[in-house]
N, C-alpha and C. Protein backbone atom coordinates (compact mmCIF):
# COMPACT_ATOMS: atom_id res chain seq x y z
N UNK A 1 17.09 1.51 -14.18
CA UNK A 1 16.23 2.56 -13.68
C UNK A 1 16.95 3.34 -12.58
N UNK A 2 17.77 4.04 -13.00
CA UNK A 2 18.29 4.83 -12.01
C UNK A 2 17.69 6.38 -11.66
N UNK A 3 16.84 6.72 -12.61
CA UNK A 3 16.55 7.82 -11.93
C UNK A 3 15.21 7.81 -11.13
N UNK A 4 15.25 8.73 -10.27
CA UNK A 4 14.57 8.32 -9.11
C UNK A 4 13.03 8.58 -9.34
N UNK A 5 13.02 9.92 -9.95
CA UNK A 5 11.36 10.22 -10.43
C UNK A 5 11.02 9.58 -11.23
N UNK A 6 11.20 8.73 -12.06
CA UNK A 6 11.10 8.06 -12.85
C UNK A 6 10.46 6.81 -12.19
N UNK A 7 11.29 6.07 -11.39
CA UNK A 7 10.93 5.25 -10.30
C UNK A 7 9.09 5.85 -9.95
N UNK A 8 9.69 6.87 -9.22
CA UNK A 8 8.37 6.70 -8.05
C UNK A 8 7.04 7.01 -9.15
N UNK A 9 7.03 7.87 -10.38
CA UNK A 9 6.09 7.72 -11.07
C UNK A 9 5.72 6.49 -11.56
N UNK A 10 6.25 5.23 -11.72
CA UNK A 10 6.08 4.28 -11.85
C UNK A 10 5.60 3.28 -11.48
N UNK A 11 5.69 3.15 -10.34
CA UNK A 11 5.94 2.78 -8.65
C UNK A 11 4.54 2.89 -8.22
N UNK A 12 4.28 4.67 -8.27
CA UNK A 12 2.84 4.75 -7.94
C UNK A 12 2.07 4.82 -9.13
N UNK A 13 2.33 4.44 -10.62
CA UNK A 13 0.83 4.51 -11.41
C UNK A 13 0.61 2.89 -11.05
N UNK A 14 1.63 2.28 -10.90
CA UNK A 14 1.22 0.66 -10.60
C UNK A 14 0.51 0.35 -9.21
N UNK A 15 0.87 1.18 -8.27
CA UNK A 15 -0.11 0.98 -7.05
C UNK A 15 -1.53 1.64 -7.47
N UNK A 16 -1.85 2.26 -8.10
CA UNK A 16 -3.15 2.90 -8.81
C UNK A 16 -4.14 2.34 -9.09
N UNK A 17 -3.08 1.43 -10.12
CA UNK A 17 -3.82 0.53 -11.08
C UNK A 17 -4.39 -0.73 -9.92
N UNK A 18 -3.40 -1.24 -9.46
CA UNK A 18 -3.75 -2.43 -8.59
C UNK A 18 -2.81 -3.45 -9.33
N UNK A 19 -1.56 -3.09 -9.50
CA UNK A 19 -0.47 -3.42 -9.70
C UNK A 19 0.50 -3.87 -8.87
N UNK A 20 0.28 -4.50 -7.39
CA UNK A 20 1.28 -4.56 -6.77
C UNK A 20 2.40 -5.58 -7.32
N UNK A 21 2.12 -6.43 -8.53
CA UNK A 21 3.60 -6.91 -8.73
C UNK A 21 4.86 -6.35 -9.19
N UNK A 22 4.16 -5.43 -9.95
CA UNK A 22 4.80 -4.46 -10.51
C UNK A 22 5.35 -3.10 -9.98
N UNK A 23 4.44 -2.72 -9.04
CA UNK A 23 5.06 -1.42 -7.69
C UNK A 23 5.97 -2.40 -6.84
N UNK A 24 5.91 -3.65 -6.64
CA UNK A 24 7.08 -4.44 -5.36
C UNK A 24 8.26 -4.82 -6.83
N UNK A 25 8.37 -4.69 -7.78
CA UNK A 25 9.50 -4.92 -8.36
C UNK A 25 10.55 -3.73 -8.63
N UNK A 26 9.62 -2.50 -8.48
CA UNK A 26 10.24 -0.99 -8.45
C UNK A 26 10.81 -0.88 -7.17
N UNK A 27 10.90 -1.82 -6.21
CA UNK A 27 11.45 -1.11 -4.70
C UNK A 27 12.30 -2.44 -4.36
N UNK A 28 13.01 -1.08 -3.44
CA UNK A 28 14.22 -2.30 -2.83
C UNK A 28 13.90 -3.61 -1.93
N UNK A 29 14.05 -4.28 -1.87
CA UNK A 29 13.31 -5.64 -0.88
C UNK A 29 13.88 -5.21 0.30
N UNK A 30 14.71 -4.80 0.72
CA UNK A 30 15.35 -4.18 2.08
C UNK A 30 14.39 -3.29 2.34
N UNK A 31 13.75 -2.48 1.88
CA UNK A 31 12.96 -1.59 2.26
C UNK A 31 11.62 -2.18 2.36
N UNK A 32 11.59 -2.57 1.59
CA UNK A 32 10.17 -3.32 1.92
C UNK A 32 9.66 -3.43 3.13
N UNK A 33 11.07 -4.62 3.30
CA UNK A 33 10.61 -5.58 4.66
C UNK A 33 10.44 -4.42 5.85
N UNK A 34 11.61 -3.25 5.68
CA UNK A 34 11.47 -2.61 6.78
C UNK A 34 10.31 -1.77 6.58
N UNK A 35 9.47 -1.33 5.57
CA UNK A 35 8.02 -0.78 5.72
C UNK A 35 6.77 -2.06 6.20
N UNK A 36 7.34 -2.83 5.71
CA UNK A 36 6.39 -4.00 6.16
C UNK A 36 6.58 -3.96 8.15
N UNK A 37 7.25 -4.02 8.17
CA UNK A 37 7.37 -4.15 9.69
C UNK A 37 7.37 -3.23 10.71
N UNK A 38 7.24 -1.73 10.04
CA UNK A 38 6.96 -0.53 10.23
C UNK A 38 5.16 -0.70 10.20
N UNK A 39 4.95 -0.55 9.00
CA UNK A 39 2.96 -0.69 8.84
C UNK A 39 2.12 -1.99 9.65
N UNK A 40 3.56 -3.09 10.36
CA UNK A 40 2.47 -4.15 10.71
C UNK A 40 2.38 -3.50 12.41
N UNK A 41 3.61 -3.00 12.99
CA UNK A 41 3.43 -2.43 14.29
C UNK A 41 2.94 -1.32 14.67
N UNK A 42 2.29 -0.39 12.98
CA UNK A 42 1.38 0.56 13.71
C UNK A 42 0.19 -0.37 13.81
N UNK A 43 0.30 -1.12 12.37
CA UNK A 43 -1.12 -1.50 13.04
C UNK A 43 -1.92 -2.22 14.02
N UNK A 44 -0.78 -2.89 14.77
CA UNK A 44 -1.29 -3.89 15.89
C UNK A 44 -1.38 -3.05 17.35
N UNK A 45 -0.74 -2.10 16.44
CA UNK A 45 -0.90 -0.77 18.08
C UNK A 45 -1.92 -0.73 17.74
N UNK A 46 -2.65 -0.15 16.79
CA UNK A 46 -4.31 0.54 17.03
C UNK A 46 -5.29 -0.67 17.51
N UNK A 47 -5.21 -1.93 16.88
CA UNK A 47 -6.14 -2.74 17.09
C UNK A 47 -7.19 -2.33 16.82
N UNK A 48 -7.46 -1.51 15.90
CA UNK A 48 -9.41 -1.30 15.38
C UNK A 48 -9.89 -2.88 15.07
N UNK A 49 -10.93 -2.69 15.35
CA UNK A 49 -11.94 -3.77 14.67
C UNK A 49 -12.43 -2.95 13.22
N UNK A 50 -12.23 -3.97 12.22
CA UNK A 50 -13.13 -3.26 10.64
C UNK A 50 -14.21 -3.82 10.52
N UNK A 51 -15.24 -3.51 10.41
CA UNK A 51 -16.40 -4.03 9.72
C UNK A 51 -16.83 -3.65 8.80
N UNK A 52 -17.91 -4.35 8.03
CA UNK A 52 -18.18 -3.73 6.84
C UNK A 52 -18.99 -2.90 6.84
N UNK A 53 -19.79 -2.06 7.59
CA UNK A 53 -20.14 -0.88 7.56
C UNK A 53 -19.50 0.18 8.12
N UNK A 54 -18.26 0.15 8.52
CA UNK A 54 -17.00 1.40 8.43
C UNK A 54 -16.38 0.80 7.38
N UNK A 55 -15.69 -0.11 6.47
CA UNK A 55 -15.77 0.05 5.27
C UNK A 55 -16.08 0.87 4.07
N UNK A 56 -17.53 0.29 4.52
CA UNK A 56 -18.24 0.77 3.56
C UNK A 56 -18.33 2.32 3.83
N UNK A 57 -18.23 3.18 4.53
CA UNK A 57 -18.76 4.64 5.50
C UNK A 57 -17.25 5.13 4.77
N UNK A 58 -15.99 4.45 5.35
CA UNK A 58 -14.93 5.47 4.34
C UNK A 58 -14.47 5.32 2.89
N UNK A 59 -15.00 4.29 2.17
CA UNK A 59 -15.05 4.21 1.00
C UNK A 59 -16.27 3.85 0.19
N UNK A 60 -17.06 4.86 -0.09
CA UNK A 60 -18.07 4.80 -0.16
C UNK A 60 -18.62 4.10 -1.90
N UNK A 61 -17.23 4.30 -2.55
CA UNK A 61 -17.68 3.28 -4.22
C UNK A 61 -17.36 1.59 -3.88
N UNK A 62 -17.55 1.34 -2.53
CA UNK A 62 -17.62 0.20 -2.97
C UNK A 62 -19.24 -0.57 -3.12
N UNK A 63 -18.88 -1.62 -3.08
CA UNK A 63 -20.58 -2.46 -3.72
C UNK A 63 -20.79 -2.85 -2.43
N UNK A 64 -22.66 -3.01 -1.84
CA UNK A 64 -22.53 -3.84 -0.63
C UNK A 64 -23.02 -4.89 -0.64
């Protein structure tokens, strides 16, 4: 799989679906880790609390 659009169309119909074994086999593990560790230090900066009625408020198809 060398070409690249090819990739990311791929990549993302599997994150779509709810495919993540299949979107983490399309990407480099080097990158990963460094988005992983990128997305875990924004998120410990914000520190929101989630509950399930902001949940539920920004995604509103889910079931309650």
């Amino acid at each position: 799989m060398s070409d690249p659009q090819f990739v990311f169309h791929e990549a993302t119909g599997a994150v779509f679906r709810g495919d993540w074994q299949a979107a983490a086999a399309l990407c480099d593990p080097v990158s990963l880790i460094g988005f992983k560790r990128e997305l875990m230090q924004r998120l410990e900066a914000r520190q929101e609390v989630w509950t399930a009625d902001r949940m539920l408020a920004l995604q509103s198809d889910l079931p309650p």
